[in-house]
Protein backbone atom coordinates (compact mmCIF):
# COMPACT_ATOMS: atom_id res chain seq x y z
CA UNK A 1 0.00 0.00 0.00
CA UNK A 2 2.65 2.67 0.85
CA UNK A 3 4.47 1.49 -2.41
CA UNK A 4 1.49 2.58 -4.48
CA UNK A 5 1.00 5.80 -2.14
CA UNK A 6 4.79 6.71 -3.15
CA UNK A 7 4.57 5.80 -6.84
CA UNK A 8 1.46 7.86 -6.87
CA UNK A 9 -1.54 5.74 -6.53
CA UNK A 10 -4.76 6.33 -4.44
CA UNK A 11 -5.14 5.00 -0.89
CA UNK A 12 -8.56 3.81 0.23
CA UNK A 13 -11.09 6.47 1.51
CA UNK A 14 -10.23 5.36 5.40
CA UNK A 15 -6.72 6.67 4.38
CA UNK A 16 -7.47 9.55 3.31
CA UNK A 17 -7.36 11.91 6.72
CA UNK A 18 -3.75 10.34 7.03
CA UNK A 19 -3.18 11.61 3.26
CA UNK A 20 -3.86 15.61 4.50
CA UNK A 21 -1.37 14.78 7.42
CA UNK A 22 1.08 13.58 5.11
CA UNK A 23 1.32 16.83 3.31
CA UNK A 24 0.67 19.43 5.86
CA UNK A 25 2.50 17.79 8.98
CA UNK A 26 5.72 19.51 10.37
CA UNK A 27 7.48 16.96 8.63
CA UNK A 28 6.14 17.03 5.08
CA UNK A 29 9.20 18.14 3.06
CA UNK A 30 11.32 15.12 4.18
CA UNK A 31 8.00 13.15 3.72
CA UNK A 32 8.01 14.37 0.45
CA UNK A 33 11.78 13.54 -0.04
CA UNK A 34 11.36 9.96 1.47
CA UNK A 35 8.66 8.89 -1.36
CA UNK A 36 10.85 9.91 -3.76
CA UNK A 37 13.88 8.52 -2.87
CA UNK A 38 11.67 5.47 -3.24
CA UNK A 39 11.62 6.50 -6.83
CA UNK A 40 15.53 7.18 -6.78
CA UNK A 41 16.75 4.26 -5.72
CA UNK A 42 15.52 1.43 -7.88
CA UNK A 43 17.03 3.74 -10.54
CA UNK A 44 19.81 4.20 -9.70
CA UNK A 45 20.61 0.65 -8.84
CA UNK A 46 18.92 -0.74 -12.37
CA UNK A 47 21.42 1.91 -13.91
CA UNK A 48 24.34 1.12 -12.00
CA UNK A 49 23.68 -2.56 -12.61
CA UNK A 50 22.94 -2.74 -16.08
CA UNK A 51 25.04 -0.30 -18.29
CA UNK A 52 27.62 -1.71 -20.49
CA UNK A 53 30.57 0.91 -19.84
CA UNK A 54 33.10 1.31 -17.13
CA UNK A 55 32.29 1.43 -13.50
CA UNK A 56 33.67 5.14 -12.92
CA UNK A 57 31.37 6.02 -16.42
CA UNK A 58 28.13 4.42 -15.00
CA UNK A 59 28.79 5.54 -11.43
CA UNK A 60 29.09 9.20 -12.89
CA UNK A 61 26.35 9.00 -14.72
CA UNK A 62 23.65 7.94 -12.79
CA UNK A 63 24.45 10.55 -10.05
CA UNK A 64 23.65 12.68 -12.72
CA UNK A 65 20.11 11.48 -13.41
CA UNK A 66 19.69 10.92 -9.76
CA UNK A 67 20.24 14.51 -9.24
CA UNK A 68 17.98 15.74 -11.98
CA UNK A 69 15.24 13.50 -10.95
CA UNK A 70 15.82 14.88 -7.30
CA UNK A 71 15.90 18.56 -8.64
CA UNK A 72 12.51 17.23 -10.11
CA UNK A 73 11.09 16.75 -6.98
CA UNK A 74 12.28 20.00 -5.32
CA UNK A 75 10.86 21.76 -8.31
CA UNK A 76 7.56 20.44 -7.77
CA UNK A 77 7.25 19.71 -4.58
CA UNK A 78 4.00 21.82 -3.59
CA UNK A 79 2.45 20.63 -6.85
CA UNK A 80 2.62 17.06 -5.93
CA UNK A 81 1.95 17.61 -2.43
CA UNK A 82 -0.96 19.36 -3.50
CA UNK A 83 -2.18 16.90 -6.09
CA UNK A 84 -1.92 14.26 -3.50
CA UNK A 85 -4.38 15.77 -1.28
CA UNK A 86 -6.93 16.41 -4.00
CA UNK A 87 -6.58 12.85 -5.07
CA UNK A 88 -7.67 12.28 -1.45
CA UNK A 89 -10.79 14.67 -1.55
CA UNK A 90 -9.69 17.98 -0.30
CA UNK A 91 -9.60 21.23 -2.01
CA UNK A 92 -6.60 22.15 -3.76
CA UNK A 93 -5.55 25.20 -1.70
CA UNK A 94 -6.06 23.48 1.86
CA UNK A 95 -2.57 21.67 2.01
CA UNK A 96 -0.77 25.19 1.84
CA UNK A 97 -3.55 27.34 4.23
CA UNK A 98 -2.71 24.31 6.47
CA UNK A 99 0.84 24.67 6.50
CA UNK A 100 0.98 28.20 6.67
CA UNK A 101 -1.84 29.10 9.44
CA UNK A 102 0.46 26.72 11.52
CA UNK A 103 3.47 29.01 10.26
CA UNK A 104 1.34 32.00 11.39
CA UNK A 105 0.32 30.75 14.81
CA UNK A 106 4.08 29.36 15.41
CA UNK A 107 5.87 33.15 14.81
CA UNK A 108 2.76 34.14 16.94
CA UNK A 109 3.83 32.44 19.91
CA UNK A 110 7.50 33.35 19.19
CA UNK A 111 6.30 36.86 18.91
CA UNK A 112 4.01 37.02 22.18
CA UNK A 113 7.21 34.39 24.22
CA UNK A 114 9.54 37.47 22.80
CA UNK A 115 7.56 40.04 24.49
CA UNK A 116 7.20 38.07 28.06
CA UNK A 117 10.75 37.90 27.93
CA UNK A 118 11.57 41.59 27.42
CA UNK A 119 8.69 42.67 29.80
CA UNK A 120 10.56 40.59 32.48
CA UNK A 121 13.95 41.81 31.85
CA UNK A 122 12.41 45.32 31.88
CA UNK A 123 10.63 44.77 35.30
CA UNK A 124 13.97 43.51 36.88
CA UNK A 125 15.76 46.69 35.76
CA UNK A 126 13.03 48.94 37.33
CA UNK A 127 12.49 47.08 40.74
């Protein structure tokens, strides 16, 4: 089941409140990362396995397609992310107001922590 979740496929609808933590949790970038190195990998061993040239040739060149399939998934990252949780029933736009009301609330506690702090150091220096 989580092979066909990483190559792309549809989990069942019981799955699909875990889908919108998948791709909003604090973790979702090396989520993200994680499913495709499950993409990665069985390339990059078929490669390095099956190419007719030199070792140092083959080795060289499949960290090269590696990479650009890894740049891949940095470029599109919120696409996929995005596409995942629509697959799953949500709106398209939910994933990111997710992830950035909890950025949001997060620099709202650092703010209002921030403030405590200097209010204390300020009463200390007056009494």
């Amino acid at each position: 089941m989580l092979l066909w979740y990483c190559y792309g496929g549809h989990l069942p609808k019981t799955n699909h409140s875990w889908v919108l933590h998948d791709v909003t949790c604090r973790t979702w970038v090396l989520r993200h990362f994680a499913r495709w190195m499950m993409v990665i990998v069985p390339v990059f061993c078929l490669y390095l396995a099956f190419m007719p040239t030199s070792f140092g040739t083959r080795l060289y060149t499949d960290f090269a397609i590696c990479g650009g399939i890894f740049m891949f998934a940095l470029v599109n990252i919120l696409i996929d992310t995005d596409r995942r949780a629509v697959r799953a029933g949500y709106s398209f736009n939910l994933p990111g107001e997710i992830r950035s009301s909890r950025g949001v609330d997060k620099q709202r506690l650092s703010n209002h922590a921030r403030r405590e702090r200097i209010a204390e150091r300020q009463a200390r220096r007056r009494g």
